[in-house]
N, C-alpha and C. Protein backbone atom coordinates (compact mmCIF):
# COMPACT_ATOMS: atom_id res chain seq x y z
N UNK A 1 -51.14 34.66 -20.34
CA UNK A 1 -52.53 34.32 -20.19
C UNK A 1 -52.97 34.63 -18.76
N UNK A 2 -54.27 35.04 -18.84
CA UNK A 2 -54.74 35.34 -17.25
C UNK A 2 -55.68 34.77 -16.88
N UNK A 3 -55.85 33.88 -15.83
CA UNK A 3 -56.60 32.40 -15.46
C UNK A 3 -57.73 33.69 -14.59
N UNK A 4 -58.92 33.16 -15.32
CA UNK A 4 -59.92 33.42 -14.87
C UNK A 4 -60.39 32.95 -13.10
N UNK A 5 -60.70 33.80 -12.31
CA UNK A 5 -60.67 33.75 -10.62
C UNK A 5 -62.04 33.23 -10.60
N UNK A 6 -62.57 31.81 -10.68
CA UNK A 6 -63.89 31.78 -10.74
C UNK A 6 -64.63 31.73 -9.11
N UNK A 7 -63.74 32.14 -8.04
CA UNK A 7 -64.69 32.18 -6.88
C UNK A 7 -64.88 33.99 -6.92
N UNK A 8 -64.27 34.78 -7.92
CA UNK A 8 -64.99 36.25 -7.59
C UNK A 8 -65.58 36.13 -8.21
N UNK A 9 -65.46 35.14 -9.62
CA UNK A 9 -66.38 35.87 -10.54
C UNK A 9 -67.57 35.16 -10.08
N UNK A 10 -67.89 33.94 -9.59
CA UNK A 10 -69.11 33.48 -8.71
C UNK A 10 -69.33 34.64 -7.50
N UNK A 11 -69.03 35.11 -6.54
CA UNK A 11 -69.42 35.52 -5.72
C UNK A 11 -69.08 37.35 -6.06
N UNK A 12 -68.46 37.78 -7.21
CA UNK A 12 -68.20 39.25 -7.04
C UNK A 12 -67.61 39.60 -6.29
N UNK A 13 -67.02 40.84 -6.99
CA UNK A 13 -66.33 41.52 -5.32
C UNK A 13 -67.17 41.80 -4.63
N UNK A 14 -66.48 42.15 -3.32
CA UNK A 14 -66.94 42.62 -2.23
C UNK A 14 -66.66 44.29 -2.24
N UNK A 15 -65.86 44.79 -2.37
CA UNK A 15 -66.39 46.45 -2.65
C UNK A 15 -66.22 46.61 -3.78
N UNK A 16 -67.65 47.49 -4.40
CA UNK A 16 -67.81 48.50 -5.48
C UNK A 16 -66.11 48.86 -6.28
N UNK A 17 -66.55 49.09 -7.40
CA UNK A 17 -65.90 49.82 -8.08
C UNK A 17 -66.07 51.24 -8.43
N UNK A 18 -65.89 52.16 -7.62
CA UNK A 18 -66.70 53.70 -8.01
C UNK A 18 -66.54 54.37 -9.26
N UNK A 19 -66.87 54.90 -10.08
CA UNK A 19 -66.12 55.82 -11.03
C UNK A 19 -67.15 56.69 -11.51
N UNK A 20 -66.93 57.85 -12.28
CA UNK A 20 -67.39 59.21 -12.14
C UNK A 20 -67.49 59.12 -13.69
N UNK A 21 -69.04 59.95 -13.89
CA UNK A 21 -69.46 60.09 -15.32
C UNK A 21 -68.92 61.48 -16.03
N UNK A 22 -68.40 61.36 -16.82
CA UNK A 22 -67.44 62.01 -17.36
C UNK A 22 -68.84 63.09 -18.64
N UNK A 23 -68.06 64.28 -19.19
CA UNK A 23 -68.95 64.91 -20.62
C UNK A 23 -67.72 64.53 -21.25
N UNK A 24 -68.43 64.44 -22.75
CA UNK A 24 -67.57 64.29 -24.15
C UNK A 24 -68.12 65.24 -24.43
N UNK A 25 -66.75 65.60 -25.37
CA UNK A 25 -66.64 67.03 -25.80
C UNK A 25 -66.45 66.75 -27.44
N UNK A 26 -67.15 67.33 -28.58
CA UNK A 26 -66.90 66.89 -29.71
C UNK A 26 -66.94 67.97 -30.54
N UNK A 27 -67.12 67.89 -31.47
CA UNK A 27 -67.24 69.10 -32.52
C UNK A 27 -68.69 69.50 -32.47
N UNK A 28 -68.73 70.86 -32.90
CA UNK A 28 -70.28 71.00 -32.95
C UNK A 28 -71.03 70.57 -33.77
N UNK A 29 -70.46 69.96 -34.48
CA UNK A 29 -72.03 69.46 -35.31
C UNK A 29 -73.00 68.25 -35.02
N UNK A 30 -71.95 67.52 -34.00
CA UNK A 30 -73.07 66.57 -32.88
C UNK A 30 -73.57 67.27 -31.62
N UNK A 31 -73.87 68.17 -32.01
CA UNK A 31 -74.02 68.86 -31.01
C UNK A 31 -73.99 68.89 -29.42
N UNK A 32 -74.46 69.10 -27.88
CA UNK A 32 -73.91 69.49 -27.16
C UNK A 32 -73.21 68.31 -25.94
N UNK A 33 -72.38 68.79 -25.23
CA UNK A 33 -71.91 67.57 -24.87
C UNK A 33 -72.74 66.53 -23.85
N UNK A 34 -72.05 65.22 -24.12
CA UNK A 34 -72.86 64.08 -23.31
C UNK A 34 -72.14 63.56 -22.40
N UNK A 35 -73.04 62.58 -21.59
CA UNK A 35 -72.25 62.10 -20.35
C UNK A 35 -71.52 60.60 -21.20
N UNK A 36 -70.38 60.23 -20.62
CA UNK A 36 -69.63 58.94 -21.10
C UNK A 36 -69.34 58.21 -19.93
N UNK A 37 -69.07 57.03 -19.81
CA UNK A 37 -68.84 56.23 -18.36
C UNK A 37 -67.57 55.20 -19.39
N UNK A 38 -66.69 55.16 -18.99
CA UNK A 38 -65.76 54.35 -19.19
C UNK A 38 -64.76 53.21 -18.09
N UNK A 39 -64.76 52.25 -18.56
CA UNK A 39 -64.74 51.21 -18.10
C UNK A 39 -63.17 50.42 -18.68
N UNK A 40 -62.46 49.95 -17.57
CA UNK A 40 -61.03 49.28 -18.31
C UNK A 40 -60.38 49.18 -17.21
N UNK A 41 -59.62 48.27 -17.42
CA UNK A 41 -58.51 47.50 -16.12
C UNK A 41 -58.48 46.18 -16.07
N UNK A 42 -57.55 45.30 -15.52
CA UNK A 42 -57.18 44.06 -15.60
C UNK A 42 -58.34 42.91 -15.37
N UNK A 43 -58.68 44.20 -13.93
CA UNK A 43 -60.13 43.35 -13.53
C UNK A 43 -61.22 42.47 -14.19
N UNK A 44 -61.16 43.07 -15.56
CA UNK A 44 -63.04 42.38 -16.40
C UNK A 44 -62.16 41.74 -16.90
N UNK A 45 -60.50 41.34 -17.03
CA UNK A 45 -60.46 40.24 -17.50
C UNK A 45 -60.93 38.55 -16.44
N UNK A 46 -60.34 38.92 -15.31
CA UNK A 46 -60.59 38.54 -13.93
C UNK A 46 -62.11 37.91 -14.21
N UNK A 47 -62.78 38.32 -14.81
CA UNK A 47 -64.28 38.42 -14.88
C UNK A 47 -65.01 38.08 -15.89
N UNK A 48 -63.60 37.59 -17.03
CA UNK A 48 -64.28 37.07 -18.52
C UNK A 48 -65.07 37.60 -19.27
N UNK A 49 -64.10 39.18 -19.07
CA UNK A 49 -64.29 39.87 -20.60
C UNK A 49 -63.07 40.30 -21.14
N UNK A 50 -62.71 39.84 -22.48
CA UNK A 50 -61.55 39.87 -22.99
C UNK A 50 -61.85 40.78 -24.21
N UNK A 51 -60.78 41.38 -25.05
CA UNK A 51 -60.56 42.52 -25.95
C UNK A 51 -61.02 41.68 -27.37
N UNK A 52 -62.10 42.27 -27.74
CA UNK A 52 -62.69 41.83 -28.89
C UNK A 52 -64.10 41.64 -28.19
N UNK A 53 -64.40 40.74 -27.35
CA UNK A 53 -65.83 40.38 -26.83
C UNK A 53 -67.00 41.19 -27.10
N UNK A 54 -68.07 40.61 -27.55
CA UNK A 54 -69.22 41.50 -27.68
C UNK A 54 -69.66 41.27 -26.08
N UNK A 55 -70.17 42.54 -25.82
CA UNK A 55 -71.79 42.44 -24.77
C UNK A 55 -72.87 43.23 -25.12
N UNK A 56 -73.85 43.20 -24.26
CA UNK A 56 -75.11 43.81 -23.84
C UNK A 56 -75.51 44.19 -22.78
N UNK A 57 -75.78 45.75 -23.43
CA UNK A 57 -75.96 46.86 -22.11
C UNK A 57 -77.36 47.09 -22.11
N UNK A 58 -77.83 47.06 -20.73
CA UNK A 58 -79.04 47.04 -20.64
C UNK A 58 -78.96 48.05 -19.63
N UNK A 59 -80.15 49.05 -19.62
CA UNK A 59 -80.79 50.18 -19.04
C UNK A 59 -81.78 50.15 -18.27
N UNK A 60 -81.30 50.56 -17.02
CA UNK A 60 -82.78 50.90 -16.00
C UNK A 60 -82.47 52.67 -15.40
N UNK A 61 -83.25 52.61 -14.59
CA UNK A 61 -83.15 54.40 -13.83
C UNK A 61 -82.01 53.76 -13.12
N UNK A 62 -80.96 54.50 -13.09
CA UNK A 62 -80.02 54.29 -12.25
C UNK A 62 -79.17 53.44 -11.99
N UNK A 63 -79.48 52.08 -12.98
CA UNK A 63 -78.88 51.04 -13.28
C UNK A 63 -78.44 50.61 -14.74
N UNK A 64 -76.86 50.43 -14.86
CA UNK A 64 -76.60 49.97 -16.40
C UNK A 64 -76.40 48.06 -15.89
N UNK A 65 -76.48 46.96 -16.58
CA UNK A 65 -75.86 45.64 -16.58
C UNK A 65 -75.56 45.34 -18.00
N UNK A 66 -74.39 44.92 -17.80
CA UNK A 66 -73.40 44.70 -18.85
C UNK A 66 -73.32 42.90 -18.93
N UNK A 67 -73.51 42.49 -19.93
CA UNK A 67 -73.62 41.25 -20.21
C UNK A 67 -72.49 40.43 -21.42
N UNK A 68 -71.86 39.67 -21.02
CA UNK A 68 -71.11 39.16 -21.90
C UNK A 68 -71.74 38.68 -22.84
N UNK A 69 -71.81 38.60 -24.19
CA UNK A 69 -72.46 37.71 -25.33
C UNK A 69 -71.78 36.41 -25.64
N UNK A 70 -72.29 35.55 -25.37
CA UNK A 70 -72.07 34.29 -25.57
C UNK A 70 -71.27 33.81 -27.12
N UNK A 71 -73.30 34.24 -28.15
CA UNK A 71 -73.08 33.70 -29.20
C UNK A 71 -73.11 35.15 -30.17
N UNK A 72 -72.15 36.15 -30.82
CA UNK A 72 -72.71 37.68 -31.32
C UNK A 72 -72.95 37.19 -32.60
N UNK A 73 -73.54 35.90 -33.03
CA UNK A 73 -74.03 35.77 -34.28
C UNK A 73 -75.31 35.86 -34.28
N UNK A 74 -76.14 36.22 -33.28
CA UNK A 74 -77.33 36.16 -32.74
C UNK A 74 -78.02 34.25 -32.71
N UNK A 75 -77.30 33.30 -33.24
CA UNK A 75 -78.04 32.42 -33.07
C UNK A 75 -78.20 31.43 -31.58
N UNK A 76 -78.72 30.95 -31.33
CA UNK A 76 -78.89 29.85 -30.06
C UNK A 76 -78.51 28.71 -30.23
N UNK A 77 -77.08 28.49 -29.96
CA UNK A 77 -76.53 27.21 -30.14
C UNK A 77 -76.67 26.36 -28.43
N UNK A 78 -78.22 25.47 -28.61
CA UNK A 78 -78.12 24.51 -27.08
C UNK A 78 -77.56 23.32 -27.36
């Protein structure tokens, strides 16, 4: 089991994680290739995201945020 670090995951790291947008390459009938960003390492467990977890990716210019899902049944349990 890996005990969640809750003073990074409160305060984040302190340096970036860099990584480079990659093309997928597929068959042609999806035609031409796209950019992919992939993401994995011990770290997002560190950070309370574990294998199975849903999230939500949200889009800006230049910005992705990745959101853990709480409840992926869509309901609001307060």
């Amino acid at each position: 089991m890996i005990k969640l670090d809750v003073k990074a995951a409160v305060k984040g790291e302190k340096k970036p994680r860099r990584r480079k947008v990659y093309y997928a390459f597929y068959d042609h009938e999806y035609g031409p290739p796209h950019p992919v960003i992939r993401l994995g390492g011990k770290y997002l467990e560190r950070f309370d995201f574990k294998v199975g977890d849903f999230i939500d990716v949200r889009l800006d210019f230049g910005r992705i945020v990745i959101t853990k899902v709480r409840d992926p049944s869509g309901e609001n349990k307060a």
